[in-house]
PDB file of N, CA and C in Angstrom:
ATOM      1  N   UNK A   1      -3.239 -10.780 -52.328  1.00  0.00           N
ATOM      2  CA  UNK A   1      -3.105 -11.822 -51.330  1.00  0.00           C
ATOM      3  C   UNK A   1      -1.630 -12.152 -51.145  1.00  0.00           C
ATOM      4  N   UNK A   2      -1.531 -12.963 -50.079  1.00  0.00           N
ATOM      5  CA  UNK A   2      -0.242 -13.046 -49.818  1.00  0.00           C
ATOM      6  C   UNK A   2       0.225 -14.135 -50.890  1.00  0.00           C
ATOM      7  N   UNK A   3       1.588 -14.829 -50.600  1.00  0.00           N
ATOM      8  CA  UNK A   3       2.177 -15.641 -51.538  1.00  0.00           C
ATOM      9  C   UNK A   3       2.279 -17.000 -50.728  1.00  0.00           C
ATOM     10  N   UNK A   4       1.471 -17.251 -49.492  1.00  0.00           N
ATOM     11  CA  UNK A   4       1.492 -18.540 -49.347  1.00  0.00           C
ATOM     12  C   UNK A   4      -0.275 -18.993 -49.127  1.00  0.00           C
ATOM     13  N   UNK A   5      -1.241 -17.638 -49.855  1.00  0.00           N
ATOM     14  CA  UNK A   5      -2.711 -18.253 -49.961  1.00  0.00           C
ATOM     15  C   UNK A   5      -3.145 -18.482 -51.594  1.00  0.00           C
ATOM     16  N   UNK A   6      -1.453 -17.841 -52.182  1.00  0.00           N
ATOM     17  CA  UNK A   6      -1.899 -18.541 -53.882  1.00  0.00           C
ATOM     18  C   UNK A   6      -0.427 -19.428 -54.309  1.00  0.00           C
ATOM     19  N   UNK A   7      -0.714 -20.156 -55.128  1.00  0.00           N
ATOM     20  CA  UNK A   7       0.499 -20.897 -55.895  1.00  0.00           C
ATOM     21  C   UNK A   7       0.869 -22.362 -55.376  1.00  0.00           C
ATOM     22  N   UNK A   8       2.245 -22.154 -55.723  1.00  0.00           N
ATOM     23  CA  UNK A   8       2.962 -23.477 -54.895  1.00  0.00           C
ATOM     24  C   UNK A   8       2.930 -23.548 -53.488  1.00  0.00           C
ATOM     25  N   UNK A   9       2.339 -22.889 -52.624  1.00  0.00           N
ATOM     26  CA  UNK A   9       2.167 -23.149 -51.377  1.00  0.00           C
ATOM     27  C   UNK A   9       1.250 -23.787 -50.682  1.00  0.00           C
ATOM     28  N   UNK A  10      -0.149 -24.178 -51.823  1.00  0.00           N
ATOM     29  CA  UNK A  10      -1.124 -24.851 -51.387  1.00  0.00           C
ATOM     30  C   UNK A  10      -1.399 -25.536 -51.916  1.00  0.00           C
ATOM     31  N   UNK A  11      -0.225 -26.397 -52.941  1.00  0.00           N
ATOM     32  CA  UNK A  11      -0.294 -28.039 -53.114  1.00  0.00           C
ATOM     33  C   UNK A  11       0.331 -29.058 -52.164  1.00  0.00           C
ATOM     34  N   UNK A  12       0.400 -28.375 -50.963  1.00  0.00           N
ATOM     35  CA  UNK A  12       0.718 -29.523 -49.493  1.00  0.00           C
ATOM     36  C   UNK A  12      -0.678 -29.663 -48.859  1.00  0.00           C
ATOM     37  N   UNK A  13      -1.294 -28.696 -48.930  1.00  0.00           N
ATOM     38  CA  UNK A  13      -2.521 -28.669 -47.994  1.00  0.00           C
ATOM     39  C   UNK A  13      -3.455 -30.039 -48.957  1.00  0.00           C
ATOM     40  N   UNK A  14      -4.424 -30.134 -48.188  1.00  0.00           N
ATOM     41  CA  UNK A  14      -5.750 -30.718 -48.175  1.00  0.00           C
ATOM     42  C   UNK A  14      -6.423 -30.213 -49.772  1.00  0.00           C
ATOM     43  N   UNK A  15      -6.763 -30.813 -50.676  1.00  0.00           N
ATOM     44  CA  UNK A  15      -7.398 -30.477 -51.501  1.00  0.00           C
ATOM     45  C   UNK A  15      -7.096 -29.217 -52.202  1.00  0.00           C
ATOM     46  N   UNK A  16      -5.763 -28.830 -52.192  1.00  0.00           N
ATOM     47  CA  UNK A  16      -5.597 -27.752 -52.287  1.00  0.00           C
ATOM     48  C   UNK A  16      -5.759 -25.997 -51.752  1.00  0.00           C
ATOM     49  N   UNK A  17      -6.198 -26.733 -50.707  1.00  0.00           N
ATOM     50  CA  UNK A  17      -6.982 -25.346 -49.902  1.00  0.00           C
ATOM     51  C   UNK A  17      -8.090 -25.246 -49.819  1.00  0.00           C
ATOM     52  N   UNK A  18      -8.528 -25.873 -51.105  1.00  0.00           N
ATOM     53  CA  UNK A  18     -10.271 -25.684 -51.083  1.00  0.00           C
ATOM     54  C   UNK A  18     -11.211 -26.260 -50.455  1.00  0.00           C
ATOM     55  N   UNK A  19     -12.428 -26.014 -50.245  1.00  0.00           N
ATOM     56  CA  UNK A  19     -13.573 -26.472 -50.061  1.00  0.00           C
ATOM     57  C   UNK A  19     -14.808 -25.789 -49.527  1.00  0.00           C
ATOM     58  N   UNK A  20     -15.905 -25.819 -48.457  1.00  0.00           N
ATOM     59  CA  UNK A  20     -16.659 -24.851 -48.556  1.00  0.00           C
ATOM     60  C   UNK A  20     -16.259 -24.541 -47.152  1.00  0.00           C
ATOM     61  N   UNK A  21     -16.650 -23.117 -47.082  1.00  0.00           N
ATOM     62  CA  UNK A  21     -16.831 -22.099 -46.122  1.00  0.00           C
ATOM     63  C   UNK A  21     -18.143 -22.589 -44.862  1.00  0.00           C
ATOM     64  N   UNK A  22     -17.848 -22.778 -43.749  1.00  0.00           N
ATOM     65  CA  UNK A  22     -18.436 -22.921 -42.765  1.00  0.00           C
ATOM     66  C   UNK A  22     -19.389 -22.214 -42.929  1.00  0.00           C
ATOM     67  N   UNK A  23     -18.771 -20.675 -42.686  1.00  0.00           N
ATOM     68  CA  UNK A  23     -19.898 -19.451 -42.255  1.00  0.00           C
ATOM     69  C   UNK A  23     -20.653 -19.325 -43.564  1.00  0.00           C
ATOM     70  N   UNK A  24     -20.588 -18.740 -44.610  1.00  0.00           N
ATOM     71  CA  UNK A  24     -20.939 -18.186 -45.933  1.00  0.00           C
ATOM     72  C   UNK A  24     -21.321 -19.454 -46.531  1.00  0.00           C
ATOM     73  N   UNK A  25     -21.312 -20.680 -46.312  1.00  0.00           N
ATOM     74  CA  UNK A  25     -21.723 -21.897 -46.995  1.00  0.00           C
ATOM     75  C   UNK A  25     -21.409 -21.753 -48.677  1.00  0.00           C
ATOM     76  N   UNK A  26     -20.488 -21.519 -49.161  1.00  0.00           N
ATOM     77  CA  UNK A  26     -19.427 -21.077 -50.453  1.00  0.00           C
ATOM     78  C   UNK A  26     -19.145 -21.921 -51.013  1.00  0.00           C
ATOM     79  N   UNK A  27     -19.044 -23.091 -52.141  1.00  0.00           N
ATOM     80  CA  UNK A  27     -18.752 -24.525 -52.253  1.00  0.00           C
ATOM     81  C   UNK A  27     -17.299 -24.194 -52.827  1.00  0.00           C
ATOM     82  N   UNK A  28     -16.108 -24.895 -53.001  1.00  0.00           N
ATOM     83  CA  UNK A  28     -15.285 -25.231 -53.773  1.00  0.00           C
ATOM     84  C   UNK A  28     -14.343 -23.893 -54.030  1.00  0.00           C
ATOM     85  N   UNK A  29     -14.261 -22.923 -52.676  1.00  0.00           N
ATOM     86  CA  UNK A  29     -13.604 -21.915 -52.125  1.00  0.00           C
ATOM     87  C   UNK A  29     -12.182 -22.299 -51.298  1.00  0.00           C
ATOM     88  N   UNK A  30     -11.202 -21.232 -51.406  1.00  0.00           N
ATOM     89  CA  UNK A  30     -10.176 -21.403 -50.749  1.00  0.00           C
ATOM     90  C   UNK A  30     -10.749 -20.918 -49.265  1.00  0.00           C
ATOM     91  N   UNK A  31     -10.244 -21.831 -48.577  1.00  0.00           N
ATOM     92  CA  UNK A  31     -10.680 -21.825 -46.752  1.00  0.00           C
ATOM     93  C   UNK A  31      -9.618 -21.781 -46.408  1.00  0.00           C
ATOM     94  N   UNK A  32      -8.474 -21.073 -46.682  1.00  0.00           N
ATOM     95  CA  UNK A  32      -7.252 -20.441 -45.780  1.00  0.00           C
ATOM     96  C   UNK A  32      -6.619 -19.600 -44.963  1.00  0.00           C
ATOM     97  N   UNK A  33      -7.967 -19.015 -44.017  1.00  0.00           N
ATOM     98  CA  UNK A  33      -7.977 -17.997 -43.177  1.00  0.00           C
ATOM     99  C   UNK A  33      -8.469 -18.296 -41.711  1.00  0.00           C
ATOM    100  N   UNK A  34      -7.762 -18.543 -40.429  1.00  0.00           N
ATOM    101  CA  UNK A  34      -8.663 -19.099 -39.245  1.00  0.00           C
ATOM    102  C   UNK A  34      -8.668 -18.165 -38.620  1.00  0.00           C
ATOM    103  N   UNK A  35     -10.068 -18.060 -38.221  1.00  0.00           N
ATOM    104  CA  UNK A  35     -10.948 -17.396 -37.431  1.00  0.00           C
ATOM    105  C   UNK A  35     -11.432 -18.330 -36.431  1.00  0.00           C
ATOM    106  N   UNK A  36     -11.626 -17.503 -35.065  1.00  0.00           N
ATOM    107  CA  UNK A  36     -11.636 -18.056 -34.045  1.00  0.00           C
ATOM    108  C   UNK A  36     -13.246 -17.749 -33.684  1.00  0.00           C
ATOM    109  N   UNK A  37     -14.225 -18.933 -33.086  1.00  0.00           N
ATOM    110  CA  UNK A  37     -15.596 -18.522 -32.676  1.00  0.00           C
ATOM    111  C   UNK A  37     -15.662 -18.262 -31.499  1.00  0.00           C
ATOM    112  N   UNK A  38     -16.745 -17.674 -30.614  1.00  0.00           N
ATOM    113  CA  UNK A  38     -16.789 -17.275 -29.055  1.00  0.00           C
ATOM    114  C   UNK A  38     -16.830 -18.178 -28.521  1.00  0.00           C
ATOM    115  N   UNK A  39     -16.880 -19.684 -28.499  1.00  0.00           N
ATOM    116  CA  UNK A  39     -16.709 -20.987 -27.841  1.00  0.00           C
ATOM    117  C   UNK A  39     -15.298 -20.883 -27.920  1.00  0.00           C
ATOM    118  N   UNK A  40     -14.426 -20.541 -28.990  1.00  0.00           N
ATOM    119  CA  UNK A  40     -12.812 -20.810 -28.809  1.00  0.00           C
ATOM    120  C   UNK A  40     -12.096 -21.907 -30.134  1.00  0.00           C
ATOM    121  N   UNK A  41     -13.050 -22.104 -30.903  1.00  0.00           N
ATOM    122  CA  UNK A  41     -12.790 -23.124 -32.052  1.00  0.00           C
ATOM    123  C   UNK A  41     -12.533 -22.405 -32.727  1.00  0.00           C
ATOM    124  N   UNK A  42     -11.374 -22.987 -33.641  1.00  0.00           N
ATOM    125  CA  UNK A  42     -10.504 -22.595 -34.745  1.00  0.00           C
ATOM    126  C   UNK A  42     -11.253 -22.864 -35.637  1.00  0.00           C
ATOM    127  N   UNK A  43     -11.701 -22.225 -36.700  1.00  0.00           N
ATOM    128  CA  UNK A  43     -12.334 -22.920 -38.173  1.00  0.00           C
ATOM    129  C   UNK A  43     -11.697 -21.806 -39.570  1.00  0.00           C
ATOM    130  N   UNK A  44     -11.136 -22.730 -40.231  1.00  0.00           N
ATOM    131  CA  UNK A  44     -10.598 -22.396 -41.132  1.00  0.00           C
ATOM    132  C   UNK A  44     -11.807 -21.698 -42.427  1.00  0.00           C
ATOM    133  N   UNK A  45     -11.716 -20.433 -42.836  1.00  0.00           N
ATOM    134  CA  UNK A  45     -12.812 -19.807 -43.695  1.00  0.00           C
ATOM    135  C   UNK A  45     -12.436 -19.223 -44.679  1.00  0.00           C
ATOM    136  N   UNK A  46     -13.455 -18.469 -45.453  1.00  0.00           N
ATOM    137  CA  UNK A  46     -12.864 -18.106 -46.818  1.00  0.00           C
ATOM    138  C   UNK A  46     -12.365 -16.700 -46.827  1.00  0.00           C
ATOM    139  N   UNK A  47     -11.938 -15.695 -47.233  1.00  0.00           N
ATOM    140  CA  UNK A  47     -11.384 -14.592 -47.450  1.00  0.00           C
ATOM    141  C   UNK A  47     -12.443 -13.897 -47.360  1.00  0.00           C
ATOM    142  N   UNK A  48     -14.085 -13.636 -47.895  1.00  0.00           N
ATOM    143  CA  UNK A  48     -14.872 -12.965 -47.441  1.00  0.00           C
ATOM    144  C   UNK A  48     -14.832 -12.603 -45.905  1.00  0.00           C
ATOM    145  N   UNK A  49     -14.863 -14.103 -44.968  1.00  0.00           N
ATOM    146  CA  UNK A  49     -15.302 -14.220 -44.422  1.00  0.00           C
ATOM    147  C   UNK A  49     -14.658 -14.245 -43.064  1.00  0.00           C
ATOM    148  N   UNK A  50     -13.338 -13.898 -43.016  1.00  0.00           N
ATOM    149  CA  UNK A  50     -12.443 -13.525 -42.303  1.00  0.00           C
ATOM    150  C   UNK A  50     -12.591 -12.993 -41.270  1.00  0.00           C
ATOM    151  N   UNK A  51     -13.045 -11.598 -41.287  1.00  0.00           N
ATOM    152  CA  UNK A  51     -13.272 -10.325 -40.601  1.00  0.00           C
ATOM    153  C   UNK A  51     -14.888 -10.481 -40.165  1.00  0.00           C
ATOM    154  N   UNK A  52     -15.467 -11.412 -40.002  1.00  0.00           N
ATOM    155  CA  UNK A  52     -16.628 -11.303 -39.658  1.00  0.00           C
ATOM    156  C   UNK A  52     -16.545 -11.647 -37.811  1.00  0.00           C
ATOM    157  N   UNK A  53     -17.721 -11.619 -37.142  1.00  0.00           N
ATOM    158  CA  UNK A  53     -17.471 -12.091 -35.661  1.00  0.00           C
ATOM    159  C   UNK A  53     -18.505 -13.104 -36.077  1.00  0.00           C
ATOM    160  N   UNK A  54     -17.805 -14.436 -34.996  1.00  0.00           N
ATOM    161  CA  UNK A  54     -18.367 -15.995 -35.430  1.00  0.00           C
ATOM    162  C   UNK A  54     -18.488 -15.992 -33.536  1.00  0.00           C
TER     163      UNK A  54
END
């Protein structure tokens, strides 16, 4: 992974990055990846869940 989805880069964010995954319903996961749905909404998801179509 890169070096701003581990370490000192995600004690500014929200909870640390974490929480659950929209799509994959994942509890207490890093959600630092936005993916865009066919309505046009941004939702921030987990690394599984990246590459999926929403």
């Amino acid at each position: 992974m890169a070096k701003t989805t581990r370490g000192k880069g995600l004690w500014n964010t929200p909870s640390r990055g974490r929480g659950t995954c929209p799509v994959c319903q994942s509890t207490r996961i890093k959600c630092l990846h936005t993916n865009v749905t066919e309505v046009g909404a941004q939702l921030k998801v987990c690394k599984k869940c990246r590459n999926k179509d929403l």
